[in-house]
N, C-alpha and C. Protein backbone atom coordinates (compact mmCIF):
# COMPACT_ATOMS: atom_id res chain seq x y z
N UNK A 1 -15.47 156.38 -118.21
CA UNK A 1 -15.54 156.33 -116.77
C UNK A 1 -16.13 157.64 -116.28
N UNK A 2 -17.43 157.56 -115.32
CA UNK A 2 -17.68 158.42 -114.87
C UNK A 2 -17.54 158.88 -113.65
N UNK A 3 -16.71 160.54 -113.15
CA UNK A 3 -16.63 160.52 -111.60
C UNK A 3 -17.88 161.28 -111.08
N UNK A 4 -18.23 160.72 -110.16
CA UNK A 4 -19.28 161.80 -109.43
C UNK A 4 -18.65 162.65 -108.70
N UNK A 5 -19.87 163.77 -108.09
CA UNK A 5 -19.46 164.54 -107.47
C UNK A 5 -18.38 164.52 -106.03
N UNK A 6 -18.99 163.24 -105.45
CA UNK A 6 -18.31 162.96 -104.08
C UNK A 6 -17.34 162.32 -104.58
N UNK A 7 -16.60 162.55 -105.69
CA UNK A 7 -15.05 161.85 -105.77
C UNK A 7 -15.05 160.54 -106.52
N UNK A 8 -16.31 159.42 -106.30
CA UNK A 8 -16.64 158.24 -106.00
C UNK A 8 -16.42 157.69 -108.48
N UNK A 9 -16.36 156.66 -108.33
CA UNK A 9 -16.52 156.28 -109.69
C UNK A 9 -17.63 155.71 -110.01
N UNK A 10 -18.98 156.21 -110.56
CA UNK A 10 -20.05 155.49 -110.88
C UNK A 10 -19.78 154.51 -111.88
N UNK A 11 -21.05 153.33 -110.92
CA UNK A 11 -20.77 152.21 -111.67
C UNK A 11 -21.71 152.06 -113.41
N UNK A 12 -21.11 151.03 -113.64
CA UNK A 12 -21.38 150.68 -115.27
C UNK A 12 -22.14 149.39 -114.83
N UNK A 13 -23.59 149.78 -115.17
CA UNK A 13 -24.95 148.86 -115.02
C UNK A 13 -24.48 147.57 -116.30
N UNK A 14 -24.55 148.54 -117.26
CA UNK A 14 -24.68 147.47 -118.70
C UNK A 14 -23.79 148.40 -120.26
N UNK A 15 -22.59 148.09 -120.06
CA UNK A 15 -21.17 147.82 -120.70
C UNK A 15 -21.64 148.48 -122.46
N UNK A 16 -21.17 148.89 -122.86
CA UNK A 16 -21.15 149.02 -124.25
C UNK A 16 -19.95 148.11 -124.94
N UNK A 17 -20.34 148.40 -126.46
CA UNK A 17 -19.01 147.80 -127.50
C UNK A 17 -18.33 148.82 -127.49
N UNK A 18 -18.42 150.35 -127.02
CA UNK A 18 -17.19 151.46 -127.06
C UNK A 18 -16.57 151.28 -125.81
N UNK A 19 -17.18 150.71 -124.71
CA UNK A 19 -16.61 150.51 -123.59
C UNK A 19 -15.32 149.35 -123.78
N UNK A 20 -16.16 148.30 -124.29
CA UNK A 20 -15.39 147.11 -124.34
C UNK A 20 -14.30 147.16 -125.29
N UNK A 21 -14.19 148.05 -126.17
CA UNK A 21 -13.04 148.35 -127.09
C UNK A 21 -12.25 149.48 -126.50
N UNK A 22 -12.51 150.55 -125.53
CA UNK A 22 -11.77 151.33 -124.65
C UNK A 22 -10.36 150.53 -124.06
N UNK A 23 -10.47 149.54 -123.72
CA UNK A 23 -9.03 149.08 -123.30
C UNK A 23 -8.62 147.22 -123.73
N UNK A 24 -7.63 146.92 -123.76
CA UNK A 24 -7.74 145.69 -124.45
C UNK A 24 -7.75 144.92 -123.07
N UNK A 25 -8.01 145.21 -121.99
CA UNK A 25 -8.24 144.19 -121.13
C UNK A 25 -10.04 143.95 -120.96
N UNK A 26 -10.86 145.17 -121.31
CA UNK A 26 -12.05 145.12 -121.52
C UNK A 26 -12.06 143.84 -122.53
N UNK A 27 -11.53 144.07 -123.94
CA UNK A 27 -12.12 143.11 -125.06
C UNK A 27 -11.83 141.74 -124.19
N UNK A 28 -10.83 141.44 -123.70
CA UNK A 28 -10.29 139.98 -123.04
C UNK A 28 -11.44 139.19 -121.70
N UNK A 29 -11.69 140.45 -120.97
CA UNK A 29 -12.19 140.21 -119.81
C UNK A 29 -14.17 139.95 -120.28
N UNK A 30 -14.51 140.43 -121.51
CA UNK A 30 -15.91 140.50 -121.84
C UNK A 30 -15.87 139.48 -123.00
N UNK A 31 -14.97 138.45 -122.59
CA UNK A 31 -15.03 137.47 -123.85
C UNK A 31 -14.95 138.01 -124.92
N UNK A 32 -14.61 139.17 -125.62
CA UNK A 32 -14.51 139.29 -127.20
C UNK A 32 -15.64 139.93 -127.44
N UNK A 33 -16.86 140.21 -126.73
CA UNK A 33 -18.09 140.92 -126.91
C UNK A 33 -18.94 139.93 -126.43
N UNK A 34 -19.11 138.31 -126.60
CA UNK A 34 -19.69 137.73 -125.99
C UNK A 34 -20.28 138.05 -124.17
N UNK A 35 -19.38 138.67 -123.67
CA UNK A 35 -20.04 139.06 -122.24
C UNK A 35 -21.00 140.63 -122.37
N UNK A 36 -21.24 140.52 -123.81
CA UNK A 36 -22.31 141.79 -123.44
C UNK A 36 -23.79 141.58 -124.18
N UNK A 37 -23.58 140.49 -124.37
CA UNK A 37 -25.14 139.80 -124.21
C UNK A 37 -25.82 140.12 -123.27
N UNK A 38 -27.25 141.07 -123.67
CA UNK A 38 -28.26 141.48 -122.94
C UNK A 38 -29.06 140.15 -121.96
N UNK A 39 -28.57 139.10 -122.61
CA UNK A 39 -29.49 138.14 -121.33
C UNK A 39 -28.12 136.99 -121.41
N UNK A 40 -28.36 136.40 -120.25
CA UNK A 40 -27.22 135.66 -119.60
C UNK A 40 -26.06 135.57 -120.42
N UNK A 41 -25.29 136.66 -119.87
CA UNK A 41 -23.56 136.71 -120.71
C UNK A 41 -23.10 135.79 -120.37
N UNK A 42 -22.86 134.85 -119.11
CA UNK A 42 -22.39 133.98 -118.61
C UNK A 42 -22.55 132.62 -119.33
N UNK A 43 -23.64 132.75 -119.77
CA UNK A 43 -24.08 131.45 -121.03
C UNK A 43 -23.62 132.04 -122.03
N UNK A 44 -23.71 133.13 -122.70
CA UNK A 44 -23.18 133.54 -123.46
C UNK A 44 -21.49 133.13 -123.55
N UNK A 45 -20.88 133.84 -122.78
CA UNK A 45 -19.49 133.38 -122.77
C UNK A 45 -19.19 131.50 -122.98
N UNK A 46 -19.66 130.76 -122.11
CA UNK A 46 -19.77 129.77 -122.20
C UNK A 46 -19.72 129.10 -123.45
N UNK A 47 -20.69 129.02 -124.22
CA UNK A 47 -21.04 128.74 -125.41
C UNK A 47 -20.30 129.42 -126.47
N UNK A 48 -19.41 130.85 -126.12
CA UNK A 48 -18.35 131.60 -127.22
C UNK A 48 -17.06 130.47 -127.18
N UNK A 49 -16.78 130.04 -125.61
CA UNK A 49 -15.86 129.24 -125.61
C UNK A 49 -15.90 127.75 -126.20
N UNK A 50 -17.17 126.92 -125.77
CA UNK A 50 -17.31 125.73 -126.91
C UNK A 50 -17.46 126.08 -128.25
N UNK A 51 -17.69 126.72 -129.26
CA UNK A 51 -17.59 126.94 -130.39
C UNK A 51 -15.93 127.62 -130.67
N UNK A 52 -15.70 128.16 -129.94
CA UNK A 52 -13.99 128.52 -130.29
C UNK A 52 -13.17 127.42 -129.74
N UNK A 53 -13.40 126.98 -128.98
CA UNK A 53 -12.35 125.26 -128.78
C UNK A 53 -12.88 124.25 -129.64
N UNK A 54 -14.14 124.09 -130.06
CA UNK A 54 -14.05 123.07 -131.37
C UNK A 54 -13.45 123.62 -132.64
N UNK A 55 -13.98 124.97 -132.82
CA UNK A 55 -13.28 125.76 -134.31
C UNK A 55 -11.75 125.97 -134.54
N UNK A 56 -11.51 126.09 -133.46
CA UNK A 56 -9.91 126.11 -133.13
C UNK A 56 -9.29 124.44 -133.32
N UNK A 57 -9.71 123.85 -132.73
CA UNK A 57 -9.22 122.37 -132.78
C UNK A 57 -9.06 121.77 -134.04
N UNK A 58 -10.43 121.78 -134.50
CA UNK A 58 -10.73 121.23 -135.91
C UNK A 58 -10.07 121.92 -137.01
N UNK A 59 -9.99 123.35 -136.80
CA UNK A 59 -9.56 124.16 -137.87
C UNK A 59 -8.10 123.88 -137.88
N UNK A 60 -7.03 124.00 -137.18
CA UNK A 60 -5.94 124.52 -136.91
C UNK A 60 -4.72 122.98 -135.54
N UNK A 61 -5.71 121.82 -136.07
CA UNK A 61 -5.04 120.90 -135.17
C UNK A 61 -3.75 120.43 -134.83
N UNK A 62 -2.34 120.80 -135.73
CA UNK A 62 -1.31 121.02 -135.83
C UNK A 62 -1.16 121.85 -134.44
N UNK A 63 -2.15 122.72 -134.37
CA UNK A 63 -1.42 124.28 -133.27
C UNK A 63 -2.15 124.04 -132.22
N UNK A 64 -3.67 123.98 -132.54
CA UNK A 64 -4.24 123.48 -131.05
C UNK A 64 -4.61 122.52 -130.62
N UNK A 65 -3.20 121.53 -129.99
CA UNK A 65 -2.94 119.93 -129.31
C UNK A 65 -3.39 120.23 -128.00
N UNK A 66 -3.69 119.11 -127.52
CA UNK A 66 -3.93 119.01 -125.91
C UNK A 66 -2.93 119.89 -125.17
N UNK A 67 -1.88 119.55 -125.24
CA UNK A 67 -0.83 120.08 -124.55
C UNK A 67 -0.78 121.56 -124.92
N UNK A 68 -1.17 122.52 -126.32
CA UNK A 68 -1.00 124.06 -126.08
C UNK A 68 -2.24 124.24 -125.96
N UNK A 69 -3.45 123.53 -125.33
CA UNK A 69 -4.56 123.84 -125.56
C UNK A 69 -4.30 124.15 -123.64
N UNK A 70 -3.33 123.15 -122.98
CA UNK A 70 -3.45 123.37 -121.41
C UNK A 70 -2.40 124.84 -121.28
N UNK A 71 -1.63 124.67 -122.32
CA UNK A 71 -0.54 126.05 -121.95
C UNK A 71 -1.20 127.37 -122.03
N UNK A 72 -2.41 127.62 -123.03
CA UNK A 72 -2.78 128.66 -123.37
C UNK A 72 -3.87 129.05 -122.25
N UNK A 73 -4.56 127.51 -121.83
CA UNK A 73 -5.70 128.18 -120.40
C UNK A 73 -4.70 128.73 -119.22
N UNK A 74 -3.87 127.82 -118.85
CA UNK A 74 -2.96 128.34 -117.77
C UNK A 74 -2.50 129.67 -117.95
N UNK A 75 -1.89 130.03 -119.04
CA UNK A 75 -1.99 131.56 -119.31
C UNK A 75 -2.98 132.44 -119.27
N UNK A 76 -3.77 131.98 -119.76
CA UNK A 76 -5.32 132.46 -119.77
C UNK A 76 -5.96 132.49 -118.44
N UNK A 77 -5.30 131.87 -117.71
CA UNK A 77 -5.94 131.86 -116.11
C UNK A 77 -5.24 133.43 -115.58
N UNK A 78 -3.76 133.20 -115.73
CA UNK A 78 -3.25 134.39 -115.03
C UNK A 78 -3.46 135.91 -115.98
N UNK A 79 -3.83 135.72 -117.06
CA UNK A 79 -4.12 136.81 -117.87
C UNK A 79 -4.98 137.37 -117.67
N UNK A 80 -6.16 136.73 -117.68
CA UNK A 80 -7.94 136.82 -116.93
C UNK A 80 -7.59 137.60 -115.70
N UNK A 81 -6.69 136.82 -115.00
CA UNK A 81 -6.66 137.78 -113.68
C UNK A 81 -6.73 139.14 -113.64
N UNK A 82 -5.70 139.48 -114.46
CA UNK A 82 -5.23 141.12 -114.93
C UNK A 82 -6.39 141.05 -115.12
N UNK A 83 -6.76 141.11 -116.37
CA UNK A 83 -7.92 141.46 -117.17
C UNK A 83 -9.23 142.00 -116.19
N UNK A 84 -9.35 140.74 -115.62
CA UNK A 84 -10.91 140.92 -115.15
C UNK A 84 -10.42 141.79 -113.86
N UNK A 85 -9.13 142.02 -113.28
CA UNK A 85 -9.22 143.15 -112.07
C UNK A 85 -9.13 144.71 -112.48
N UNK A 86 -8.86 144.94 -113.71
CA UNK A 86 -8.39 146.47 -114.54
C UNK A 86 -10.33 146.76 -115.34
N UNK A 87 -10.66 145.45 -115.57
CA UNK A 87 -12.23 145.60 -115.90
C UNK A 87 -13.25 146.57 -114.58
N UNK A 88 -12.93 145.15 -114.03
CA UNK A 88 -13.86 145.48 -112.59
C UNK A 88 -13.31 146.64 -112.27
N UNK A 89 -12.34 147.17 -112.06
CA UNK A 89 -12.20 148.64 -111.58
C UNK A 89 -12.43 149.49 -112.25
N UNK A 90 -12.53 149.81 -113.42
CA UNK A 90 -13.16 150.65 -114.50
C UNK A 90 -14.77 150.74 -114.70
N UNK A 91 -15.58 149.38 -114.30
CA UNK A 91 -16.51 149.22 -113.90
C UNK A 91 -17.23 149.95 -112.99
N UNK A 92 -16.65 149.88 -112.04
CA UNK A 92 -16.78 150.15 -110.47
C UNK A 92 -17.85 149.08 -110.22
N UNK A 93 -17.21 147.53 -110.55
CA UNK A 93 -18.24 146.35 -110.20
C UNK A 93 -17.19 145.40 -110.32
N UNK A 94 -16.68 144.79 -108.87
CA UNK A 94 -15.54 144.00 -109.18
C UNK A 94 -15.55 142.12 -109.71
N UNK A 95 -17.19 142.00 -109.94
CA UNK A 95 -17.35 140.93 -110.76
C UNK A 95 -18.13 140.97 -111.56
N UNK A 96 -18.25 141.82 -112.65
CA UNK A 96 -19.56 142.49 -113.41
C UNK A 96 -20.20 141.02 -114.02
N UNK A 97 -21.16 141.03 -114.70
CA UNK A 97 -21.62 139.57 -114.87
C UNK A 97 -20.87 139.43 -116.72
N UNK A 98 -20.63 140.81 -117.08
CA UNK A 98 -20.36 140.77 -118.56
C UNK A 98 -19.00 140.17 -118.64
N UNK A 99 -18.21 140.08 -117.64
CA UNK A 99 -16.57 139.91 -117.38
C UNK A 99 -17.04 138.29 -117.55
N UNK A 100 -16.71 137.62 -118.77
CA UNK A 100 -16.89 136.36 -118.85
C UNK A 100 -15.29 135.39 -119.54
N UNK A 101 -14.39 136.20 -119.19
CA UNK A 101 -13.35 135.10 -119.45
C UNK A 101 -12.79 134.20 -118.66
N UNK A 102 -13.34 134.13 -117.43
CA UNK A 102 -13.58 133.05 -116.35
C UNK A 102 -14.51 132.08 -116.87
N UNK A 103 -15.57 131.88 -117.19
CA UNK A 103 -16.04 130.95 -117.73
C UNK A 103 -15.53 130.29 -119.55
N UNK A 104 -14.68 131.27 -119.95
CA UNK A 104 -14.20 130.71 -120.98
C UNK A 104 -13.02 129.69 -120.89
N UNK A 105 -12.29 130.35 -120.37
CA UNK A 105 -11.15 129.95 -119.40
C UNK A 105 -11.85 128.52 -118.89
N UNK A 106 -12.52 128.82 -117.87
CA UNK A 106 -13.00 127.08 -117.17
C UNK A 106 -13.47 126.34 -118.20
N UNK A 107 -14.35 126.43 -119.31
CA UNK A 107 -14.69 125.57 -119.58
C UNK A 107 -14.17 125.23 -120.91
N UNK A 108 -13.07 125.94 -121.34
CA UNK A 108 -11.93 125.33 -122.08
C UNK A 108 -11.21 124.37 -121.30
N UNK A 109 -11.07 124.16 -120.10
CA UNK A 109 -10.28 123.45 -119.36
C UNK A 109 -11.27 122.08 -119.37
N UNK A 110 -12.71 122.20 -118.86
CA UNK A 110 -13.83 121.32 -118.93
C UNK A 110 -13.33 120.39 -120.48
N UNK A 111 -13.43 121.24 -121.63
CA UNK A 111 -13.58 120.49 -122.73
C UNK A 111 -12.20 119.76 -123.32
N UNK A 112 -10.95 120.29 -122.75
CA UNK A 112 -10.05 119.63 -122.15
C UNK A 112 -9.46 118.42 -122.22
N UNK A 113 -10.60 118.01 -120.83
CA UNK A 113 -10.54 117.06 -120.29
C UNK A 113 -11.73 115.97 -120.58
N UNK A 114 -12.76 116.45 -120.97
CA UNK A 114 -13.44 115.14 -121.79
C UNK A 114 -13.36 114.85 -123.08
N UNK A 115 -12.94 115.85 -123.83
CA UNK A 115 -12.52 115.71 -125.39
C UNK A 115 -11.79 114.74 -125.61
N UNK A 116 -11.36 113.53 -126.56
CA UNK A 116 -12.55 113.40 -127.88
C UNK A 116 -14.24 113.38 -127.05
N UNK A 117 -15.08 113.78 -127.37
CA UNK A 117 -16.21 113.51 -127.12
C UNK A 117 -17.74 113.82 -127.96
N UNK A 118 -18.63 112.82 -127.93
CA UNK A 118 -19.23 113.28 -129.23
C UNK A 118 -20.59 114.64 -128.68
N UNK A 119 -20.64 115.36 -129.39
CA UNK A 119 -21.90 116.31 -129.31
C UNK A 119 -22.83 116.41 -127.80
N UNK A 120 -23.61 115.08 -127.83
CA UNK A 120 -24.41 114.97 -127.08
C UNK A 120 -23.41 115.53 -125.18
N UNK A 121 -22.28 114.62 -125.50
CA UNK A 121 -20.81 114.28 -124.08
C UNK A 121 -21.11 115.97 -123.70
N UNK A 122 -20.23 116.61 -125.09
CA UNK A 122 -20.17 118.15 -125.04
C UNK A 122 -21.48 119.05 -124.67
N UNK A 123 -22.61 118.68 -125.10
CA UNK A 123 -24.04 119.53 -124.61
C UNK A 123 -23.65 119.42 -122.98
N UNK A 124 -23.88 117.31 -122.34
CA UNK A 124 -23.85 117.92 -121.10
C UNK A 124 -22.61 118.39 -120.01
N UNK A 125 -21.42 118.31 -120.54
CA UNK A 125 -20.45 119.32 -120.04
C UNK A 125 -20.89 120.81 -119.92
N UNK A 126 -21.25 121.47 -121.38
CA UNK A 126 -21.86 122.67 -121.04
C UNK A 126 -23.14 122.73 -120.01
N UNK A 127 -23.98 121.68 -119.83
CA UNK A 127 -25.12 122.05 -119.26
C UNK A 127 -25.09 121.66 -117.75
N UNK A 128 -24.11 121.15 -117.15
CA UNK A 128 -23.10 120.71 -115.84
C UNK A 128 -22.64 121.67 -115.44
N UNK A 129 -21.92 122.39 -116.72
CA UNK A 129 -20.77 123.80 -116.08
C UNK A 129 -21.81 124.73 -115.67
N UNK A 130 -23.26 124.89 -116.37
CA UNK A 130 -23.57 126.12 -116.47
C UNK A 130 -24.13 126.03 -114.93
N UNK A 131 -24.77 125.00 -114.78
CA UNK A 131 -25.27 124.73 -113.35
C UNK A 131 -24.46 124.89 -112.17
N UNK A 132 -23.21 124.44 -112.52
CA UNK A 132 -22.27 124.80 -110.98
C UNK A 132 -21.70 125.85 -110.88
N UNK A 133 -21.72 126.83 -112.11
CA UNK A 133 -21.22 128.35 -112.33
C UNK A 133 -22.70 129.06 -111.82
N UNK A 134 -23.61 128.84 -111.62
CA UNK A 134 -24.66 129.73 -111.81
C UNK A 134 -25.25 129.50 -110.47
N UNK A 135 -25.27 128.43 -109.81
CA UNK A 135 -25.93 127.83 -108.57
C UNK A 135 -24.94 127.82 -107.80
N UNK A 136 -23.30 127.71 -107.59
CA UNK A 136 -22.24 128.19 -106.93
C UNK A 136 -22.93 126.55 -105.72
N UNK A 137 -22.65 126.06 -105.14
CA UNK A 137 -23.06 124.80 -104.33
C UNK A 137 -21.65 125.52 -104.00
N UNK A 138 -22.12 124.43 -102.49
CA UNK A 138 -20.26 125.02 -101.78
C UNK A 138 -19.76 123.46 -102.19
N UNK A 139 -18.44 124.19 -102.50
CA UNK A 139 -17.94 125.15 -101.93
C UNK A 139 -17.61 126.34 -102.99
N UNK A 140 -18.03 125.91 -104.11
CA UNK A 140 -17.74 127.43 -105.28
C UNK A 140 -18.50 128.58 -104.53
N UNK A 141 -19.38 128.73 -103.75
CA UNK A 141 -19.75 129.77 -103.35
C UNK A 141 -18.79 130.23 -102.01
N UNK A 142 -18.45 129.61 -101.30
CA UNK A 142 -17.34 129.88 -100.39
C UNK A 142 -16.36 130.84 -101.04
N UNK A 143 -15.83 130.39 -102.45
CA UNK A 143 -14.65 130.85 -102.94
C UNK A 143 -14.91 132.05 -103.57
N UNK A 144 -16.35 131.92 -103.87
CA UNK A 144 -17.16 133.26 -104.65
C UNK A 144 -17.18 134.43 -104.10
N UNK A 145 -17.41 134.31 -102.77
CA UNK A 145 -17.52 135.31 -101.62
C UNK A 145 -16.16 135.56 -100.96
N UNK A 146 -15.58 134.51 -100.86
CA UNK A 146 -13.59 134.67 -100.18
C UNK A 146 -12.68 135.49 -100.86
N UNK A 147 -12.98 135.38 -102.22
CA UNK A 147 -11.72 135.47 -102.91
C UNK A 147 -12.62 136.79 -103.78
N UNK A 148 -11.68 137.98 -103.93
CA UNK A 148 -12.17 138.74 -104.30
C UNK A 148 -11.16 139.74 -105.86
N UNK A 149 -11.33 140.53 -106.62
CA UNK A 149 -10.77 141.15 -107.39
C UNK A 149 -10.64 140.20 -108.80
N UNK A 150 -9.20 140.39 -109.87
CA UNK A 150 -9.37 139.61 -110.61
C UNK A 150 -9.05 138.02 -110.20
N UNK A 151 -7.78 137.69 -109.20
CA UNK A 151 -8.39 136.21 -108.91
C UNK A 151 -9.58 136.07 -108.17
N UNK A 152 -10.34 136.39 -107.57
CA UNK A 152 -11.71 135.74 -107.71
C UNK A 152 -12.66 135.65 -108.63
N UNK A 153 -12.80 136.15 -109.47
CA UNK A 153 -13.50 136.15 -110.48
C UNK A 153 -13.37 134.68 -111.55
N UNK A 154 -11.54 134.71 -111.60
CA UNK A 154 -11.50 133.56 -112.19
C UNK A 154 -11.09 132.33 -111.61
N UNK A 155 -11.11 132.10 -110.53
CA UNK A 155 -10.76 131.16 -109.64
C UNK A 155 -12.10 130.46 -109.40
N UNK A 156 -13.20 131.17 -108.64
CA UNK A 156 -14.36 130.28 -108.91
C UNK A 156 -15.18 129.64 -110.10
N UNK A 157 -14.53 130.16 -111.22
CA UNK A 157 -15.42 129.17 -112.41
C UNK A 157 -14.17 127.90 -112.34
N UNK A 158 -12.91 128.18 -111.85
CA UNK A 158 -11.87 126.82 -111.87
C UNK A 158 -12.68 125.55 -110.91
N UNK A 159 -12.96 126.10 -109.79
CA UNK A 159 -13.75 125.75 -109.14
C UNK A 159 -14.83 125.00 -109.75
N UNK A 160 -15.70 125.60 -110.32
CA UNK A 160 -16.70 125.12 -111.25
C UNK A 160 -16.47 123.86 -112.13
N UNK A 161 -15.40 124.36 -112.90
CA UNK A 161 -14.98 123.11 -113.65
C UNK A 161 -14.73 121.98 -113.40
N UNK A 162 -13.87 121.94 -112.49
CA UNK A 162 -13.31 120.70 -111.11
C UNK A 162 -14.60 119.90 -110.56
N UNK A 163 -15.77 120.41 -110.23
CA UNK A 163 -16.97 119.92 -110.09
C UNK A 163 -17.16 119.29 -111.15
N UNK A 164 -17.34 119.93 -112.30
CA UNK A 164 -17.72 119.66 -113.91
C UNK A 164 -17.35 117.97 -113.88
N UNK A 165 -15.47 118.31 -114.00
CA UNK A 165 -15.24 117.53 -114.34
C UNK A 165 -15.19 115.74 -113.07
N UNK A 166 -15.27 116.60 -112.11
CA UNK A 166 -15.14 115.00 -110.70
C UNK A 166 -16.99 114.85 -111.40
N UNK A 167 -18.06 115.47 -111.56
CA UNK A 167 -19.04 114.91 -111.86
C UNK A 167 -19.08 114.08 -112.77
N UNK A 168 -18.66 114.10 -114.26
CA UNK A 168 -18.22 113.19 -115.55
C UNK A 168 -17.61 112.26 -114.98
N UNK A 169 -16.33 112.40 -114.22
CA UNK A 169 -15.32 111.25 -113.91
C UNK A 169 -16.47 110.29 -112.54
N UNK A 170 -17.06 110.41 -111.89
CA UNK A 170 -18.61 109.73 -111.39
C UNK A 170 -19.00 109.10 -112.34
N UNK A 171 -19.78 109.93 -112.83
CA UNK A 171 -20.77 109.24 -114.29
C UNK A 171 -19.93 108.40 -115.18
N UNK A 172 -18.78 108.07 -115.51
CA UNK A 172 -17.97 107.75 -116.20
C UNK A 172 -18.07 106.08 -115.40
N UNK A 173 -17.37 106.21 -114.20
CA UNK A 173 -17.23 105.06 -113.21
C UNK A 173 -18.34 104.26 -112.89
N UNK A 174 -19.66 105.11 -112.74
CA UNK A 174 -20.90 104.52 -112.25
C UNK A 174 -21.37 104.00 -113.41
């Protein structure tokens, strides 16, 4: 963390792996290193989370059932919170784009809720989420701009998902 002269905390443009290992809410809040992908961390994160909810599932299905798969996001929602508000202030950027356990978080919840599903189902879940996380349509952008610190950060990819998923549950019906 750097202070400037006028007191002030300069901000952190683009995150290191000594940064992100500096505190364990860094490793949580930057996805595991996934949010320090030089080009879209946000996809980045995304895609850390579908490969760790299938690897997890498949690997370890005894432990990760539907039911601790919802206990661990719900935790993971209020954990993120911490996380991504002790980030962002260390930052001095209270939604840095590298802070991606909001989108892990959501779209563990996304895969969730359409799982069993085959490959192709799962591509366009990810390629749904990435669009309503990235393009914010209101009202995720309402909430983007309202809600500020660590619950905002992870409240609008919930947001996101909820789209995700009322879009599937459409397509499903139609």
């Amino acid at each position: 963390m750097t202070i400037l002269e006028s007191g002030q905390q300069a901000k952190i443009v683009r995150p290191t792996a000594r940064f992100m290992f500096s505190h364990s809410a860094h490793i949580l809040a930057q996805g595991f290193g996934s949010g320090l992908s030089p080009i879209m961390p946000g996809t980045a994160g995304t895609l850390f989370a579908w490969l760790t909810f299938n690897l997890f599932s498949v690997r370890w299905p005894e432990l990760f059932t539907p039911l601790n798969w919802a206990v661990i996001i719900v935790l993971g929602f209020f954990v993120g919170v911490w996380a991504c508000a002790v980030t962002g202030k260390h930052m001095g950027v209270a939604d840095h784009g590298s802070m991606v356990w909001d989108e892990i978080i959501a779209f563990w919840l996304v895969l969730l809720l359409v799982t069993p599903a085959d490959f192709k189902t799962q591509c366009w879940a990810f390629i749904v989420f990435r669009f309503f996380d990235m393009v914010k349509p209101p009202p995720i952008g309402y909430f983007d701009r309202r809600y500020k610190g660590g619950f905002g950060v992870m409240f609008d990819d919930i947001v996101a998902a909820f789209f995700t998923l009322l879009a599937f549950a459409l397509w499903r019906v139609l």
